[in-house]
C-alpha atoms as a PDB file:
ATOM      1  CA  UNK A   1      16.765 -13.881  23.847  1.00  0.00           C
ATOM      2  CA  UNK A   2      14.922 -10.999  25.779  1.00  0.00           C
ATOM      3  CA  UNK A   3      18.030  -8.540  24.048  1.00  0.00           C
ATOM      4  CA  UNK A   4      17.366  -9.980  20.521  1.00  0.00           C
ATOM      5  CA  UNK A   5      13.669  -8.899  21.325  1.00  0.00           C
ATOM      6  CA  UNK A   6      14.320  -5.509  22.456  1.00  0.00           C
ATOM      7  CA  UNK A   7      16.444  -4.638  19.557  1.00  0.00           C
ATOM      8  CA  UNK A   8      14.271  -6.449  16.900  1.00  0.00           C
ATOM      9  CA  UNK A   9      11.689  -3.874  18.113  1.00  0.00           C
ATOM     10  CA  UNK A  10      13.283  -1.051  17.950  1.00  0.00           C
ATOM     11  CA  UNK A  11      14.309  -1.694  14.492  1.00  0.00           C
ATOM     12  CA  UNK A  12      10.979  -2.112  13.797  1.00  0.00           C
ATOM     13  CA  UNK A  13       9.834   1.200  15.231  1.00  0.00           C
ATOM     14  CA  UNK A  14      12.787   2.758  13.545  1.00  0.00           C
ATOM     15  CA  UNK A  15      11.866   1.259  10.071  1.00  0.00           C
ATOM     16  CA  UNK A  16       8.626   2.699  10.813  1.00  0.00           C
ATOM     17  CA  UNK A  17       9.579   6.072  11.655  1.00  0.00           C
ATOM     18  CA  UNK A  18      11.821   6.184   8.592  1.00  0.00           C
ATOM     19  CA  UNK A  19       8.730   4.906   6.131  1.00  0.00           C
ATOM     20  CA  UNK A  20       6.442   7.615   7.820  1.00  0.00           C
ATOM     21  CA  UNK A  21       9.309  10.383   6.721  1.00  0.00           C
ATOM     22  CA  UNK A  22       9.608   9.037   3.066  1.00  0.00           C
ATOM     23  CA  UNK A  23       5.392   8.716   2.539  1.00  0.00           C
ATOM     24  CA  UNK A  24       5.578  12.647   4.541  1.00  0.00           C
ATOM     25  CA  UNK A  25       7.596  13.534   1.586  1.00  0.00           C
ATOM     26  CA  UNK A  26       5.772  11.682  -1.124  1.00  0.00           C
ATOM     27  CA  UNK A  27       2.743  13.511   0.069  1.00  0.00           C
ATOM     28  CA  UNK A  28       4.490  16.895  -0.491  1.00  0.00           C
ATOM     29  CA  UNK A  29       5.330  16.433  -3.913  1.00  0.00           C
ATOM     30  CA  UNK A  30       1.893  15.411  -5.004  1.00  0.00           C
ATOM     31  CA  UNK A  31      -0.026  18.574  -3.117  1.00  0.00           C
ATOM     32  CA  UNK A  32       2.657  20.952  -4.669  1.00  0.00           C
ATOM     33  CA  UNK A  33       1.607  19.386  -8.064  1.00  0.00           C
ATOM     34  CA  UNK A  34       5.194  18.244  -8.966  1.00  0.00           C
ATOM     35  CA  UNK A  35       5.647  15.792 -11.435  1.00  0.00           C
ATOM     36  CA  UNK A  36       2.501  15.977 -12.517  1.00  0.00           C
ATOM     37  CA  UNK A  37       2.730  14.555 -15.461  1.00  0.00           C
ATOM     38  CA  UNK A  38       4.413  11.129 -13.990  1.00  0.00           C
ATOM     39  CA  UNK A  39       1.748  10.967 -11.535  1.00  0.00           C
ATOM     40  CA  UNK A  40      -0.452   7.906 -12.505  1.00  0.00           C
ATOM     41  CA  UNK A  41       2.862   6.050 -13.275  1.00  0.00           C
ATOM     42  CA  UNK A  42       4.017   7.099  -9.875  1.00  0.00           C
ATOM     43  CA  UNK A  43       0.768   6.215  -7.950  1.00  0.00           C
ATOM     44  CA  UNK A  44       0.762   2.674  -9.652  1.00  0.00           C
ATOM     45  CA  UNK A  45       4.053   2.232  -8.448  1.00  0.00           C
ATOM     46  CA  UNK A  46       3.357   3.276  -4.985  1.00  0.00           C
ATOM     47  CA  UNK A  47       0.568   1.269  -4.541  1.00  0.00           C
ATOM     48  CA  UNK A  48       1.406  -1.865  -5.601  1.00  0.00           C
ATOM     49  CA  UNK A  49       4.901  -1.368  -2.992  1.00  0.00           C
ATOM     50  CA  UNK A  50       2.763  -0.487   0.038  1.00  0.00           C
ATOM     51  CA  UNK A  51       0.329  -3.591  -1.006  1.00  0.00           C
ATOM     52  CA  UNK A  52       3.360  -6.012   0.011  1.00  0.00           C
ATOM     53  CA  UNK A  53       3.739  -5.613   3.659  1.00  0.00           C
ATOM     54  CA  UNK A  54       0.210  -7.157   4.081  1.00  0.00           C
ATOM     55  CA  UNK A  55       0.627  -9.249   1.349  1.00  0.00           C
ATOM     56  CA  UNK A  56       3.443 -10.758   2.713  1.00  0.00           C
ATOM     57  CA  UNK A  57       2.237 -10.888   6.043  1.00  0.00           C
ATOM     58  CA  UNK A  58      -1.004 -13.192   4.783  1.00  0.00           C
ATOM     59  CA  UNK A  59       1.472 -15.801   2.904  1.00  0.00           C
ATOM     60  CA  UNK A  60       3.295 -16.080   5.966  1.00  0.00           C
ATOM     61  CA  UNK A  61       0.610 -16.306   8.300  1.00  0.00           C
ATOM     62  CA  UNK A  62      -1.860 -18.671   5.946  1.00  0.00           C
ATOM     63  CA  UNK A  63       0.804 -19.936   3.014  1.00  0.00           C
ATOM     64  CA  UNK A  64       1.523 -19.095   0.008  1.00  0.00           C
ATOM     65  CA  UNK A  65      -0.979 -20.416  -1.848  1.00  0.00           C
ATOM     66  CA  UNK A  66      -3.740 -19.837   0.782  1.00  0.00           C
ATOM     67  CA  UNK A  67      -2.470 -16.097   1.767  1.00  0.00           C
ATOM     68  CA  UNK A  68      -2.830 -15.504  -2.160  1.00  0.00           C
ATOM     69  CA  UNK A  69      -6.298 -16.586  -2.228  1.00  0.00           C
ATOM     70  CA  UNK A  70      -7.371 -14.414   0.705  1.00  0.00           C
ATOM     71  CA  UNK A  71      -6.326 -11.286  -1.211  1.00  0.00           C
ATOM     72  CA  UNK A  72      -7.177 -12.141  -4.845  1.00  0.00           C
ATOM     73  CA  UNK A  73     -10.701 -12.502  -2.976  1.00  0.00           C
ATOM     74  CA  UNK A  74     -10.539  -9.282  -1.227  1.00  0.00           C
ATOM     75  CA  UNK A  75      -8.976  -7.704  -4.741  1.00  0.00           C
ATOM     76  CA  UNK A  76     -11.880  -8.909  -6.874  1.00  0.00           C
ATOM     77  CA  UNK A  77     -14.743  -7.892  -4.353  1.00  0.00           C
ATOM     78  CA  UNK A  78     -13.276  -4.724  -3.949  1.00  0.00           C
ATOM     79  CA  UNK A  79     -12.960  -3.874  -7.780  1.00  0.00           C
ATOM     80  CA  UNK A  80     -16.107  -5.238  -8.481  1.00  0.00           C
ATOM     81  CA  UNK A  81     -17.974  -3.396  -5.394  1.00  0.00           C
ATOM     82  CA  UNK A  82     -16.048  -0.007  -6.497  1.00  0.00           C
ATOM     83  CA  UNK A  83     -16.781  -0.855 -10.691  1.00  0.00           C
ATOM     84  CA  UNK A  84     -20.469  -1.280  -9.995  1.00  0.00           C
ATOM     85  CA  UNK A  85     -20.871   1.892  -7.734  1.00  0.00           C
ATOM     86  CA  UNK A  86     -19.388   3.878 -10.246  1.00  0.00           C
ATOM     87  CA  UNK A  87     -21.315   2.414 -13.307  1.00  0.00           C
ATOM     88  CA  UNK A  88     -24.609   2.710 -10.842  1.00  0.00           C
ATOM     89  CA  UNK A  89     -24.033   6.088  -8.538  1.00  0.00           C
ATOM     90  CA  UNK A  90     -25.770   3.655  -6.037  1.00  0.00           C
ATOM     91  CA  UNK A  91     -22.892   3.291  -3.002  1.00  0.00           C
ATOM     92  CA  UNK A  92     -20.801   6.309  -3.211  1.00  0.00           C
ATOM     93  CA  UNK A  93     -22.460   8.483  -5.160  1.00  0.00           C
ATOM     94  CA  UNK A  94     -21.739  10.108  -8.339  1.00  0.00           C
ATOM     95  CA  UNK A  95     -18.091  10.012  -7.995  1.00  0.00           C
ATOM     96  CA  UNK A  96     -15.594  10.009 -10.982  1.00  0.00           C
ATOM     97  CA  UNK A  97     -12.065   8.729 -11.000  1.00  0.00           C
ATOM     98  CA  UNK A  98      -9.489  11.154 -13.203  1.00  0.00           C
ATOM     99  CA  UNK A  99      -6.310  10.360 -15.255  1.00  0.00           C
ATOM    100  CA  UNK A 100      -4.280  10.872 -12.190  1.00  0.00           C
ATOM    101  CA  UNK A 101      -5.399   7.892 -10.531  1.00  0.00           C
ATOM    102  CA  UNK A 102      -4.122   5.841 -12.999  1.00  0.00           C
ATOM    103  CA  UNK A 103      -4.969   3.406 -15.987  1.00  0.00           C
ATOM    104  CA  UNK A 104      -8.801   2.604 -15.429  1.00  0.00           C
ATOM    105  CA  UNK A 105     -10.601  -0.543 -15.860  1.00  0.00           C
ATOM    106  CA  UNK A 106     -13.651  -0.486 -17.969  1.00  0.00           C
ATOM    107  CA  UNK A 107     -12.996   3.451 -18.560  1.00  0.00           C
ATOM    108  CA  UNK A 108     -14.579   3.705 -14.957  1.00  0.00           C
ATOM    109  CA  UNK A 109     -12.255   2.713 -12.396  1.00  0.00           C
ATOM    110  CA  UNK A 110      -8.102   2.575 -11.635  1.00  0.00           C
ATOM    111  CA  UNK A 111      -6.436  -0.555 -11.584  1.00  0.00           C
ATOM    112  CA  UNK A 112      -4.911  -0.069  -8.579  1.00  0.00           C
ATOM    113  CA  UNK A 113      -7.965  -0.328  -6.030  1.00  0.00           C
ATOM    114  CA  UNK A 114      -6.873  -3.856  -5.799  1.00  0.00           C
ATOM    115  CA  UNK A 115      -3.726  -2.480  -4.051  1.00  0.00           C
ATOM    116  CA  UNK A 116      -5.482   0.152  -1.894  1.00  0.00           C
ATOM    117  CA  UNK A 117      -8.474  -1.035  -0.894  1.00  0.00           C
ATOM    118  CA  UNK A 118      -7.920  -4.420   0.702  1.00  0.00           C
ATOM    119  CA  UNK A 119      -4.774  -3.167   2.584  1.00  0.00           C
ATOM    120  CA  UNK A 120      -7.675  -1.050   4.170  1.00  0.00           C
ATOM    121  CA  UNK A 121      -9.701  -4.157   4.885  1.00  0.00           C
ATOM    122  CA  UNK A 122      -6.866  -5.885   6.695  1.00  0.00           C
ATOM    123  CA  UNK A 123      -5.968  -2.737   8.935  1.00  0.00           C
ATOM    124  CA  UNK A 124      -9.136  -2.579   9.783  1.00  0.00           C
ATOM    125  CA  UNK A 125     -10.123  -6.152  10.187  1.00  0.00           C
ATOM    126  CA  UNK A 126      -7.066  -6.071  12.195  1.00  0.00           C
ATOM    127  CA  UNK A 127      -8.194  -3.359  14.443  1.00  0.00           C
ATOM    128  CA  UNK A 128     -11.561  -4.655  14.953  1.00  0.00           C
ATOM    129  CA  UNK A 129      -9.962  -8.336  16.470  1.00  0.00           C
ATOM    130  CA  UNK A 130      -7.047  -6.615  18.369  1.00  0.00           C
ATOM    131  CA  UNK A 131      -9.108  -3.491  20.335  1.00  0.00           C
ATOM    132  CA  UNK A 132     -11.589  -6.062  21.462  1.00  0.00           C
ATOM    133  CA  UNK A 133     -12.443  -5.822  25.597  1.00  0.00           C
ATOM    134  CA  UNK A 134     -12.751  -9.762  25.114  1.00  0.00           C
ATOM    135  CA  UNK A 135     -10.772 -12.337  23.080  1.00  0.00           C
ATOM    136  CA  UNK A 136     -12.379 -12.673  19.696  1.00  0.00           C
ATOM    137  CA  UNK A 137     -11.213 -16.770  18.305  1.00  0.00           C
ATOM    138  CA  UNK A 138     -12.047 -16.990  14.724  1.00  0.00           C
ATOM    139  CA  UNK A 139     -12.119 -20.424  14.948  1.00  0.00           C
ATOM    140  CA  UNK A 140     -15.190 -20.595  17.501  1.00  0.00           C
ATOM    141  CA  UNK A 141     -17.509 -22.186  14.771  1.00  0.00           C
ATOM    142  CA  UNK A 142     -17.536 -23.656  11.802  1.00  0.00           C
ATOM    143  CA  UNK A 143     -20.797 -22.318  10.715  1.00  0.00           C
ATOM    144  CA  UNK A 144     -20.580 -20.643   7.300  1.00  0.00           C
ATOM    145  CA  UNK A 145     -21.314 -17.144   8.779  1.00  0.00           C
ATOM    146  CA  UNK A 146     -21.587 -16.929  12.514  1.00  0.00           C
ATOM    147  CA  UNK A 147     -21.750 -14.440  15.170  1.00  0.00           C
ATOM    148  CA  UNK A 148     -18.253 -13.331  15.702  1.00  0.00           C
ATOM    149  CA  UNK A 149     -18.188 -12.940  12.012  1.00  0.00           C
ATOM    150  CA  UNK A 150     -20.589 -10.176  12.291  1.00  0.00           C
ATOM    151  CA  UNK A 151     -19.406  -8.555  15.353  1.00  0.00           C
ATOM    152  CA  UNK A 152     -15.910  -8.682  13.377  1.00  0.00           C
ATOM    153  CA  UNK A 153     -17.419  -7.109  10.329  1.00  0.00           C
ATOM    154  CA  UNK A 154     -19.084  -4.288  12.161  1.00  0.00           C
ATOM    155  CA  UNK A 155     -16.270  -3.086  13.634  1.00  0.00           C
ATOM    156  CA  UNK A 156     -13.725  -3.607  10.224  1.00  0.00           C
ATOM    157  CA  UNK A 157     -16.461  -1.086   8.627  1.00  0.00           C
ATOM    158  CA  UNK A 158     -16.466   1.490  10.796  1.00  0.00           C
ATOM    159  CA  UNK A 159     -12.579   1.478  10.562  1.00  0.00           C
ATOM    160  CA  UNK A 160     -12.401   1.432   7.242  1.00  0.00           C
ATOM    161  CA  UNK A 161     -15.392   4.086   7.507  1.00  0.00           C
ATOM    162  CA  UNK A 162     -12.852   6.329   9.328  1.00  0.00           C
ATOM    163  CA  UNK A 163      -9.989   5.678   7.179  1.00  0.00           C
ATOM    164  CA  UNK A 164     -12.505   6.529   4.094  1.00  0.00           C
ATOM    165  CA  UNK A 165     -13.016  10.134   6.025  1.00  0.00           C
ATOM    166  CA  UNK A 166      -9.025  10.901   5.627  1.00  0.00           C
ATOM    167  CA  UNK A 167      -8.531   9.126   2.062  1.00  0.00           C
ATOM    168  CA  UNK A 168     -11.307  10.742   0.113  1.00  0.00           C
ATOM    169  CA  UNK A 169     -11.216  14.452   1.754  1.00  0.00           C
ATOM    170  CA  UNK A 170      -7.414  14.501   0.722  1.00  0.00           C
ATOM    171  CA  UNK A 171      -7.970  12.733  -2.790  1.00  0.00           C
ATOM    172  CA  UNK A 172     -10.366  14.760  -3.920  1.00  0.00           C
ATOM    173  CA  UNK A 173      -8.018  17.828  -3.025  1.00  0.00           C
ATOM    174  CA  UNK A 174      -5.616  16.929  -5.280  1.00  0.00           C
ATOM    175  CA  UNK A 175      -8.166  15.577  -8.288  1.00  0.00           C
ATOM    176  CA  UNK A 176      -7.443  11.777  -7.929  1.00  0.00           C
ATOM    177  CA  UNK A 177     -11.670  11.652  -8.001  1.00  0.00           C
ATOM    178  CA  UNK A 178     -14.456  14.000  -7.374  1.00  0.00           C
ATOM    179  CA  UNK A 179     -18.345  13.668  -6.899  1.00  0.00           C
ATOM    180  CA  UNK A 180     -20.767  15.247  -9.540  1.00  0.00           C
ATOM    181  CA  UNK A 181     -23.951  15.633  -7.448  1.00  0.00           C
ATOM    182  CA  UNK A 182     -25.246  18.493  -5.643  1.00  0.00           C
ATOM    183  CA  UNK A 183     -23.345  20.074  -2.580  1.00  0.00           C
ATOM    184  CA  UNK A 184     -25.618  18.897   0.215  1.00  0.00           C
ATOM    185  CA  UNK A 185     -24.627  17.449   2.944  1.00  0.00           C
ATOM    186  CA  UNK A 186     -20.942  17.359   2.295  1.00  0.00           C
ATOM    187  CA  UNK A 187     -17.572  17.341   4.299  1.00  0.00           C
ATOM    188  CA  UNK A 188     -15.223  18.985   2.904  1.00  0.00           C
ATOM    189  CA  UNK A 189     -16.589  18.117  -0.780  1.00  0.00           C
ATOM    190  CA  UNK A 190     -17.199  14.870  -0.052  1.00  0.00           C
ATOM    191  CA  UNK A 191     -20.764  13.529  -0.389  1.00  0.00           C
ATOM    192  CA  UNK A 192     -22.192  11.759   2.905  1.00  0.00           C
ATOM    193  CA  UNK A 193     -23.254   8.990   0.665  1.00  0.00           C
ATOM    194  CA  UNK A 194     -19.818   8.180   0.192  1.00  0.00           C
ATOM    195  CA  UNK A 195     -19.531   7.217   3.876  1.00  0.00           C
ATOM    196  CA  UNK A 196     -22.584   5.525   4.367  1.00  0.00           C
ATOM    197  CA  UNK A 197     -21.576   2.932   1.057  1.00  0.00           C
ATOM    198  CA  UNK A 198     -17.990   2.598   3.021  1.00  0.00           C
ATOM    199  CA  UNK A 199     -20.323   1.517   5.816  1.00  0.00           C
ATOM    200  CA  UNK A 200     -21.848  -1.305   4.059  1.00  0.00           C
ATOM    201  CA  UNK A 201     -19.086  -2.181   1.287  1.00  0.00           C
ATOM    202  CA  UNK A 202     -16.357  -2.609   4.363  1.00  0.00           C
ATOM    203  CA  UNK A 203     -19.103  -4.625   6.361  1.00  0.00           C
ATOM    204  CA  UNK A 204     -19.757  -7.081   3.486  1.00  0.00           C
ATOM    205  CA  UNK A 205     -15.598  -7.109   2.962  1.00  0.00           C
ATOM    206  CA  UNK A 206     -15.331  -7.399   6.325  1.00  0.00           C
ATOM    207  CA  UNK A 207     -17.673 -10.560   6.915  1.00  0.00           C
ATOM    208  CA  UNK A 208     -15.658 -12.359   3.771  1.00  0.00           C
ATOM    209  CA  UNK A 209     -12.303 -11.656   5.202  1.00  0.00           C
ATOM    210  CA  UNK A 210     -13.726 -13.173   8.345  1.00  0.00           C
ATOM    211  CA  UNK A 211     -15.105 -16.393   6.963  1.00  0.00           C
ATOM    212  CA  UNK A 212     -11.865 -17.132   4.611  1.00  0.00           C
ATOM    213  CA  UNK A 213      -9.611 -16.152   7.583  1.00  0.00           C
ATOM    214  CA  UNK A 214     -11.303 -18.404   9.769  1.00  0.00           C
ATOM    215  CA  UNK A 215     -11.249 -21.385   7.153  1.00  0.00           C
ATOM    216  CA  UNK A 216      -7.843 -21.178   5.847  1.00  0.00           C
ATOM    217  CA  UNK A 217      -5.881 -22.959   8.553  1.00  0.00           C
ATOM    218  CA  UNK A 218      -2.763 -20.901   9.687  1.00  0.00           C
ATOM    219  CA  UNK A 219       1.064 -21.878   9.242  1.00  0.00           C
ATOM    220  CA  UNK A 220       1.920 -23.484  12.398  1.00  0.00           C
ATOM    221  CA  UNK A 221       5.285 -21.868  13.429  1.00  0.00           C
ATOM    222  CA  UNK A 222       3.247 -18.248  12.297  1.00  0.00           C
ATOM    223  CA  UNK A 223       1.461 -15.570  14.634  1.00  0.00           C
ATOM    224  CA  UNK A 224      -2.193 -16.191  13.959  1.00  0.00           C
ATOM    225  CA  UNK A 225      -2.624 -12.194  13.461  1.00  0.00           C
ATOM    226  CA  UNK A 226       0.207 -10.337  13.679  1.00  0.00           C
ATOM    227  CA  UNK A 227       0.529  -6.642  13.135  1.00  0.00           C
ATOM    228  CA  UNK A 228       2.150  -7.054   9.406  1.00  0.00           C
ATOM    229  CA  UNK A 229      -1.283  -7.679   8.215  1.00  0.00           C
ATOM    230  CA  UNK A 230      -2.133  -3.713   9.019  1.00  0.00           C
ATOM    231  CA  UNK A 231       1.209  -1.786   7.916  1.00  0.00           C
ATOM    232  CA  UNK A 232      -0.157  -1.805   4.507  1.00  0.00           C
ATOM    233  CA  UNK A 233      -3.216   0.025   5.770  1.00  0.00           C
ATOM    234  CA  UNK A 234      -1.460   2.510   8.295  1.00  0.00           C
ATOM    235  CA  UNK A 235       0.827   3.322   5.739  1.00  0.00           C
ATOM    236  CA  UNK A 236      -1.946   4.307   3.303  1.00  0.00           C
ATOM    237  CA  UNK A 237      -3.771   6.170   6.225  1.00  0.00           C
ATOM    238  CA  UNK A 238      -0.810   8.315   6.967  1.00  0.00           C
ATOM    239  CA  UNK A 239      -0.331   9.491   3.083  1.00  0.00           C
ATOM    240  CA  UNK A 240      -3.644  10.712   2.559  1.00  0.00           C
ATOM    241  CA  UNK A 241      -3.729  11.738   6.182  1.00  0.00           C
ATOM    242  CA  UNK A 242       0.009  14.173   4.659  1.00  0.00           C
ATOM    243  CA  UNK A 243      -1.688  15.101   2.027  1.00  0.00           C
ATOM    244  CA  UNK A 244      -4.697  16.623   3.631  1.00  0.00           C
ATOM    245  CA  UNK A 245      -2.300  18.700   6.295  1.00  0.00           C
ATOM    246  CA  UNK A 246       0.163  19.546   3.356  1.00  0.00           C
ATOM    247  CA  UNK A 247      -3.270  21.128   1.271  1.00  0.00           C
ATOM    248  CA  UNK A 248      -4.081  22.794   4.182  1.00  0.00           C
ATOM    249  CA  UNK A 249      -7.619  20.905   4.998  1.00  0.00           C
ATOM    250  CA  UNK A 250      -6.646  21.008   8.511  1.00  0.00           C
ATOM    251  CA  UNK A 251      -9.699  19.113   9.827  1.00  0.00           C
ATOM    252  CA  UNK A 252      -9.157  15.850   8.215  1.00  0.00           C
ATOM    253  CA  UNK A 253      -5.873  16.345   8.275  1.00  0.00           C
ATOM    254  CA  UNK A 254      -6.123  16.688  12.847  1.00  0.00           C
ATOM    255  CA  UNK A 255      -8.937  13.915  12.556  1.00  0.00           C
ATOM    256  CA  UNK A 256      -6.000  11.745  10.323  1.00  0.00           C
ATOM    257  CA  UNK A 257      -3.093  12.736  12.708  1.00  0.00           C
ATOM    258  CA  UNK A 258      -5.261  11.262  15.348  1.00  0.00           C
ATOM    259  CA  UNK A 259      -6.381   8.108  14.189  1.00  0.00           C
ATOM    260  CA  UNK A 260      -2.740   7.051  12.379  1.00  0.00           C
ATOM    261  CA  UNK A 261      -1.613   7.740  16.172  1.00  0.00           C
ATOM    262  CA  UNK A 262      -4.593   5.730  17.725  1.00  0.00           C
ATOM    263  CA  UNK A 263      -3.804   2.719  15.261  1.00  0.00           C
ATOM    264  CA  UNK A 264      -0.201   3.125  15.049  1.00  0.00           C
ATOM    265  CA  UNK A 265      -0.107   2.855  19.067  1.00  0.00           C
ATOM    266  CA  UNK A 266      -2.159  -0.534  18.690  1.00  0.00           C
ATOM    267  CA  UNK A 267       0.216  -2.206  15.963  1.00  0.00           C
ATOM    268  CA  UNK A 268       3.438  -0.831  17.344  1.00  0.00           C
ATOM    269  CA  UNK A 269       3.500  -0.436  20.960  1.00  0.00           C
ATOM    270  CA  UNK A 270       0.607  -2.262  22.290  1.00  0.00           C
ATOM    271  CA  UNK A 271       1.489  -5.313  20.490  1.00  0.00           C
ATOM    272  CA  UNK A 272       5.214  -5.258  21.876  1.00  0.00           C
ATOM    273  CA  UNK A 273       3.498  -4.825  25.228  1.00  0.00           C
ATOM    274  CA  UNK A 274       1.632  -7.644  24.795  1.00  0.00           C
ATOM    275  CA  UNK A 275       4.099 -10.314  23.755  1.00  0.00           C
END
């Protein structure tokens, strides 16, 4: 049994490895500006394959029909969160999505958030229960928003926050969106703004995932919170963290390199550690 473990992990680090070269690649082709014109086509396909892993992981955590609940909810408050800062330059600014990024909904915003952005959520809501000193249990209360909830959803938005950093500071390099609004206070083109609303939009995402994880009852022969449920996210993180060291913005590129390491060390090798 304790052989069939060893080598299940170390195709799973291998798989990983061999993902990581394939999205290092991907990344290269978009910041040389190849294929340009099959770009939105591409990016539609690419996000709706790295979307499975987590998507996967929640059916077989939660069920089927309960694992497809937790994302349609995460899918439909983050296109409606992302749709209404657009229309209202409120959360992140005046930022505008280009034909690059794909088909848009309401002429405002791509499609394809709904594969992005939650994968982001879990990794981060993933993070925030497995790097905690003490146990966090979900299950502690039934109240409808308690005090783990919050402490969860703190710490999903400021990972998320730092995933934002690395995503946006490498889209906007190679024109998937761009901010019209004056150049204060920027890094690296991006508006602060931008950061603060991935503050609070993560933090109210966070405290949802939090409540629906808690109340949808898990599969019993299933890991309660297993490290599928952030490969989705990594795997996002280390594209845009290629694409900003293949452009040459060497900053968020280092402060990318860093944190896909950080988390990557949490999902892959702590968690073996710990079983």
């Amino acid at each position: 049994m304790a052989n069939k473990t060893i080598k299940s992990e170390e195709n799973r680090v291998y798989w990983a490895f061999l993902v990581a070269l394939i999205i290092f690649i991907a990344a290269y082709i978009v910041t040389r500006g190849k294929y340009n014109a099959n770009l939105p086509a591409l990016s539609a396909i690419s996000a709706v394959l790295v979307s499975i892993p987590s998507i996967y992981a929640l059916i077989k955590t939660k069920g089927r029909n309960n694992g497809l609940l937790i994302y349609l909810s995460l899918s439909v408050y983050c296109i409606l969160v992302t749709y209404l800062a657009v229309k209202t330059h409120v959360l992140f600014g005046r930022v505008v999505y280009t034909a690059i990024a794909g088909n848009t909904v309401g002429h405002s915003i791509p499609w394809t958030v709904i594969f992005i952005y939650p994968p982001i959520l879990l990794l981060s809501f993933w993070l925030a229960i497995r790097t905690s000193r003490s146990p966090i249990n979900l299950a502690e209360s039934k109240k409808s928003i308690s005090r783990t909830d919050l402490r969860v959803a703190l710490k999903t938005s400021l990972f998320a926050a730092l995933v934002a950093i690395v995503m946006d500071t490498a889209a906007i390099r190679v024109n998937f969106w761009h901010w019209d609004a004056p150049k204060l206070l920027r890094f690296f083109k991006v508006p602060s703004v931008d950061f603060i609303g991935w503050l609070f939009a993560a933090f109210i995402g966070g405290l949802i995932l939090s409540m629906l994880y808690r109340n949808f009852k898990a599969v019993k022969s299933s890991v309660a919170l297993p490290a599928s449920l952030a490969y989705s996210g990594i795997a996002i993180l280390w594209f845009w963290t290629s694409v900003n060291n293949w452009s040459g913005n060497l900053i968020p590129g280092l402060i990318g390199l860093f944190f896909t390491y950080l988390f990557g060390y949490f999902i892959f090798i702590r968690t073996t550690e710990a079983k």
